[in-house]
C-alpha atoms as a PDB file:
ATOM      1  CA  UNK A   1      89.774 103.533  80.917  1.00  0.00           C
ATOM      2  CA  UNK A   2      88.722 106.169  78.508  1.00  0.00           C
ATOM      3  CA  UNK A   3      91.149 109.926  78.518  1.00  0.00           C
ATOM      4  CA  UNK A   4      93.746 108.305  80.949  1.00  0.00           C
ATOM      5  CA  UNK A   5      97.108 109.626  80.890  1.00  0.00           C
ATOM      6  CA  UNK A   6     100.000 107.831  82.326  1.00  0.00           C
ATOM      7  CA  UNK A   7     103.332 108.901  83.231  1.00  0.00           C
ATOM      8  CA  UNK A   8     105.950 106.155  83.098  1.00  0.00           C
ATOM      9  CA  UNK A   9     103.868 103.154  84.549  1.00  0.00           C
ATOM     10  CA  UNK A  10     101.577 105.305  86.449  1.00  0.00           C
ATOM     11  CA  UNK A  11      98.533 107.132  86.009  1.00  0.00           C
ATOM     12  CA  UNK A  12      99.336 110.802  85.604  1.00  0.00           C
ATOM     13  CA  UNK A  13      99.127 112.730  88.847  1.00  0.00           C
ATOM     14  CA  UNK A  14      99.825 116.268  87.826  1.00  0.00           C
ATOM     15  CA  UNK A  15      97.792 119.399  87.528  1.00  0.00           C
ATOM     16  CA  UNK A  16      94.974 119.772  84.700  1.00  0.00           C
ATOM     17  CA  UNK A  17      97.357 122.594  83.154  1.00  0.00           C
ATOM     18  CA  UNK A  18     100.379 120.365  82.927  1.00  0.00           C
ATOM     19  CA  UNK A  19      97.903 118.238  80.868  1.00  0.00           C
ATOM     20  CA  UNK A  20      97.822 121.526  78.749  1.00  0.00           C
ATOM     21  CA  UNK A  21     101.145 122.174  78.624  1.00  0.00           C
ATOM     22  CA  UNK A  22     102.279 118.856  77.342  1.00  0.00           C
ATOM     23  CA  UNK A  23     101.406 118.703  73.566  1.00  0.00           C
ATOM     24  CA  UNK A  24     100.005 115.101  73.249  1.00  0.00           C
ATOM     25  CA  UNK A  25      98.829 114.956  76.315  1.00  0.00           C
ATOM     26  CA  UNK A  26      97.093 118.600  75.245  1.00  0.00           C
ATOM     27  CA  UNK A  27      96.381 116.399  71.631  1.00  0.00           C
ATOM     28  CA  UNK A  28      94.518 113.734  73.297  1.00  0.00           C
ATOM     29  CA  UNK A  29      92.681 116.355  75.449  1.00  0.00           C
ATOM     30  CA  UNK A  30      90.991 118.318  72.552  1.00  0.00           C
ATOM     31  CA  UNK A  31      90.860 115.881  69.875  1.00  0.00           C
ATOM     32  CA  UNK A  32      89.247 112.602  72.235  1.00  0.00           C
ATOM     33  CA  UNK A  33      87.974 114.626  75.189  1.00  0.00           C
ATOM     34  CA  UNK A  34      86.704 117.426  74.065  1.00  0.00           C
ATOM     35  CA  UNK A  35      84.468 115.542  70.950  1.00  0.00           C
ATOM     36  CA  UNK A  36      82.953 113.047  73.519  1.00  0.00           C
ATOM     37  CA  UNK A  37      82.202 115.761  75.917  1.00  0.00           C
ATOM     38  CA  UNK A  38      80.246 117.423  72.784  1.00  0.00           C
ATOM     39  CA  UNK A  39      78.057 114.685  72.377  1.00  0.00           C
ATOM     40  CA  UNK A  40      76.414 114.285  75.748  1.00  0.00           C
ATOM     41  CA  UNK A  41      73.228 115.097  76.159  1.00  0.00           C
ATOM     42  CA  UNK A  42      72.363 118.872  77.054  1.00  0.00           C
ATOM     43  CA  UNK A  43      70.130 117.751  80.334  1.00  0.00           C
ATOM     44  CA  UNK A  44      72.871 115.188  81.192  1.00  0.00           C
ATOM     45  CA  UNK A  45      75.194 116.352  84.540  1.00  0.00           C
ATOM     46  CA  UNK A  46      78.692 115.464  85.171  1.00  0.00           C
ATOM     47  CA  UNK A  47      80.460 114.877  87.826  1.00  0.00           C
ATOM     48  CA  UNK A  48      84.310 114.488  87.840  1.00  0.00           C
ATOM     49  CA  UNK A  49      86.465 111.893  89.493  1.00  0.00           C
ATOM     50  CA  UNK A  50      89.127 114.041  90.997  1.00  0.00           C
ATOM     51  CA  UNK A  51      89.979 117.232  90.571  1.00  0.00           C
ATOM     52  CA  UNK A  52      91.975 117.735  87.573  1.00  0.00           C
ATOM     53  CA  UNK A  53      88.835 116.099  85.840  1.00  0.00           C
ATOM     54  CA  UNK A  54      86.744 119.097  87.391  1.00  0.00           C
ATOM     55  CA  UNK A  55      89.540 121.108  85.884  1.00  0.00           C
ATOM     56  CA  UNK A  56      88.822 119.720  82.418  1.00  0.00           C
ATOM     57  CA  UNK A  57      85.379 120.395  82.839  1.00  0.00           C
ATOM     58  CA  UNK A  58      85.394 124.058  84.080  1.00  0.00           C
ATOM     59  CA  UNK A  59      87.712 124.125  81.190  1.00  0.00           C
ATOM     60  CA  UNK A  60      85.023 122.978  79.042  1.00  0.00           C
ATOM     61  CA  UNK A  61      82.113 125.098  80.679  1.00  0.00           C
ATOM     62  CA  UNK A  62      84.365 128.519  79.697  1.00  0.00           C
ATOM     63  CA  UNK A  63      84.502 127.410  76.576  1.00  0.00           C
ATOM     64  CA  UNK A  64      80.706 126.716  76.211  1.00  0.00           C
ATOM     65  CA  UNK A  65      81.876 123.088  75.626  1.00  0.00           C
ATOM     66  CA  UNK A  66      79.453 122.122  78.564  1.00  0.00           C
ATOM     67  CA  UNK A  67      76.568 124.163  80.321  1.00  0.00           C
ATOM     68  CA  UNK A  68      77.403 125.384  83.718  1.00  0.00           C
ATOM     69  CA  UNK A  69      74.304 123.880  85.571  1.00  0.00           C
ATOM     70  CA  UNK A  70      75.541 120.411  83.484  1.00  0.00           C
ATOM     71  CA  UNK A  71      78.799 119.970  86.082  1.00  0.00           C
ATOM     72  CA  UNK A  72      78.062 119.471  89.674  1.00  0.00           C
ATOM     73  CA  UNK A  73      80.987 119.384  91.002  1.00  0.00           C
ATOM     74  CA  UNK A  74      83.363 116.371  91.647  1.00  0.00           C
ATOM     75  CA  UNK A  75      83.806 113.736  93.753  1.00  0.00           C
ATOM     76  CA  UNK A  76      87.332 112.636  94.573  1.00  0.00           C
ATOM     77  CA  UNK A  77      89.053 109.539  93.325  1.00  0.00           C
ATOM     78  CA  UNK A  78      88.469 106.367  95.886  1.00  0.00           C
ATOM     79  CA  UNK A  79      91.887 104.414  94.947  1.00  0.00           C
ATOM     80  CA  UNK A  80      94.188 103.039  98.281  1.00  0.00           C
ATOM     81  CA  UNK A  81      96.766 105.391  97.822  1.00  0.00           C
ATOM     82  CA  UNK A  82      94.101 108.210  98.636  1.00  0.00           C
ATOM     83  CA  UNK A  83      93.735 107.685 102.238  1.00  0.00           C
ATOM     84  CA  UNK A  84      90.402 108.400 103.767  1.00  0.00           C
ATOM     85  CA  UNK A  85      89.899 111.010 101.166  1.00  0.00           C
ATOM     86  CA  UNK A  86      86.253 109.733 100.374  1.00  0.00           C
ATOM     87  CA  UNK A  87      85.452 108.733 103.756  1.00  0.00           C
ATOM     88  CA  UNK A  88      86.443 112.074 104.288  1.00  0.00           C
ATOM     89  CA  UNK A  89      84.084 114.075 101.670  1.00  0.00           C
ATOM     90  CA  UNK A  90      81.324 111.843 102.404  1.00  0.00           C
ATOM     91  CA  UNK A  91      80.962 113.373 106.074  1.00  0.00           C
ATOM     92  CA  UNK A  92      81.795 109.540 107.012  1.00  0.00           C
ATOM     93  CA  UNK A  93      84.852 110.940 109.120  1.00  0.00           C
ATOM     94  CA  UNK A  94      86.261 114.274 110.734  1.00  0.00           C
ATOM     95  CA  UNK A  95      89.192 115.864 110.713  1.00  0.00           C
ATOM     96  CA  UNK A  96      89.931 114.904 113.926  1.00  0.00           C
ATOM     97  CA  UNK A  97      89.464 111.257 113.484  1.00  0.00           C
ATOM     98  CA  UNK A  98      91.882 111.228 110.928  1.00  0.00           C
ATOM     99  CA  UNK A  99      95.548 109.523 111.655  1.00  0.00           C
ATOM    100  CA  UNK A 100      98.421 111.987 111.937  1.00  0.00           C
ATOM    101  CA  UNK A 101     100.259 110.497 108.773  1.00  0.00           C
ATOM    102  CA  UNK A 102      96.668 110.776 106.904  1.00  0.00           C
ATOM    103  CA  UNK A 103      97.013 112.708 103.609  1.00  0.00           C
ATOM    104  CA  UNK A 104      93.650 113.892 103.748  1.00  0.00           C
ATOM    105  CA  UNK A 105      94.999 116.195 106.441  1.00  0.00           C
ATOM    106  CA  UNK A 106      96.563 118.260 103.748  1.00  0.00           C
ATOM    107  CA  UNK A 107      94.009 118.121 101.004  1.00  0.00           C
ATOM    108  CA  UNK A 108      90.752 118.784 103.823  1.00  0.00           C
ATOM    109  CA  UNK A 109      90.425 122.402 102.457  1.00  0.00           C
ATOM    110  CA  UNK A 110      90.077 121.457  98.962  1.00  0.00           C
ATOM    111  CA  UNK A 111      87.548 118.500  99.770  1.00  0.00           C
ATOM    112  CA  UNK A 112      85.495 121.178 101.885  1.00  0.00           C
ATOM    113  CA  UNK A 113      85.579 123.190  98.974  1.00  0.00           C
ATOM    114  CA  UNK A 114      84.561 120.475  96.280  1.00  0.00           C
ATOM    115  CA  UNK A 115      81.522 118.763  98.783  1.00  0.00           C
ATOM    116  CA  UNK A 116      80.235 122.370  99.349  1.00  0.00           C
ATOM    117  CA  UNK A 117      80.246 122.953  95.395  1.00  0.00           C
ATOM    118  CA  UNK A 118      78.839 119.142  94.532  1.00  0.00           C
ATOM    119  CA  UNK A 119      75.683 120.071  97.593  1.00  0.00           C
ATOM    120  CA  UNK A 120      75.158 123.826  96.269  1.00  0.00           C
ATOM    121  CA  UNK A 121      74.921 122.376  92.337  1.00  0.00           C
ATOM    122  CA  UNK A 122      72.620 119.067  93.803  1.00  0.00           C
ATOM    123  CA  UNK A 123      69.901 121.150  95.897  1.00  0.00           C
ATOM    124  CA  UNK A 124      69.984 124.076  92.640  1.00  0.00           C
ATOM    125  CA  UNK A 125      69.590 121.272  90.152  1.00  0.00           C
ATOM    126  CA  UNK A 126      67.938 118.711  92.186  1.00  0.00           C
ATOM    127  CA  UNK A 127      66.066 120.421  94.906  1.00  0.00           C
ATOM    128  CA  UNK A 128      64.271 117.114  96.093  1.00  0.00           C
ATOM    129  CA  UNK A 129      67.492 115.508  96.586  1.00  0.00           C
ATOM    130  CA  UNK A 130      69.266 115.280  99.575  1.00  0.00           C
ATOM    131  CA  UNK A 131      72.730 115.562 100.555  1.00  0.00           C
ATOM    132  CA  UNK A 132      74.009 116.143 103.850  1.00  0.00           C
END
């Protein structure tokens, strides 16, 4: 997997600025990143997996590294550990169907947030598109 960053035998979890404060990690973000990002086409979009990914790119967009109307927003990662996190964003499920012990419960705000962002940027971009 291209850019990943792992912490002991896992895949790093932290916050995009951790990736900043942590020189190689910081290293691998400007000098790998950062040149690939460059490259992509100017009518290409992006869309993150995860947060700290959107992060990097808002990162990138105040730096005029990417266009704004290039990132729509991101969708968030769909690995087990995530709960229904995807089911979640998708409109697939409601709060209130959740389980008790669901982690979603404590990250609904932010995936509110990030599916309003990834519709607004879809029906500016991509007016004929539809998502609900």
């Amino acid at each position: 997997m291209p850019n990943a960053a792992f912490k002991g035998d896992a895949y790093f979890n932290g916050p995009f600025n951790k990736i900043l404060d942590v020189r190689l990690l910081r290293e691998q973000f400007e000098e790998f990143f950062v040149p690939s990002i460059r490259q992509i086409n100017s009518e290409a979009v992006s869309i993150g997996m995860g947060p700290v990914v959107a992060e990097a790119q808002d990162w990138c967009v105040q730096r005029r590294i990417l266009n704004p109307v290039q990132v729509l927003g991101y969708f968030p990662h769909a690995s087990g550990r995530s709960g229904s996190q995807f089911a979640y964003f998708m409109r697939r499920k409601v709060l209130s169907e959740l389980s008790a012990r669901d982690p979603v419960r404590y990250r609904a705000s932010a995936l509110d947030a990030a599916y309003e962002r990834m519709r607004n940027n879809v029906r500016c971009r991509f007016p004929k598109a539809f998502l609900v």
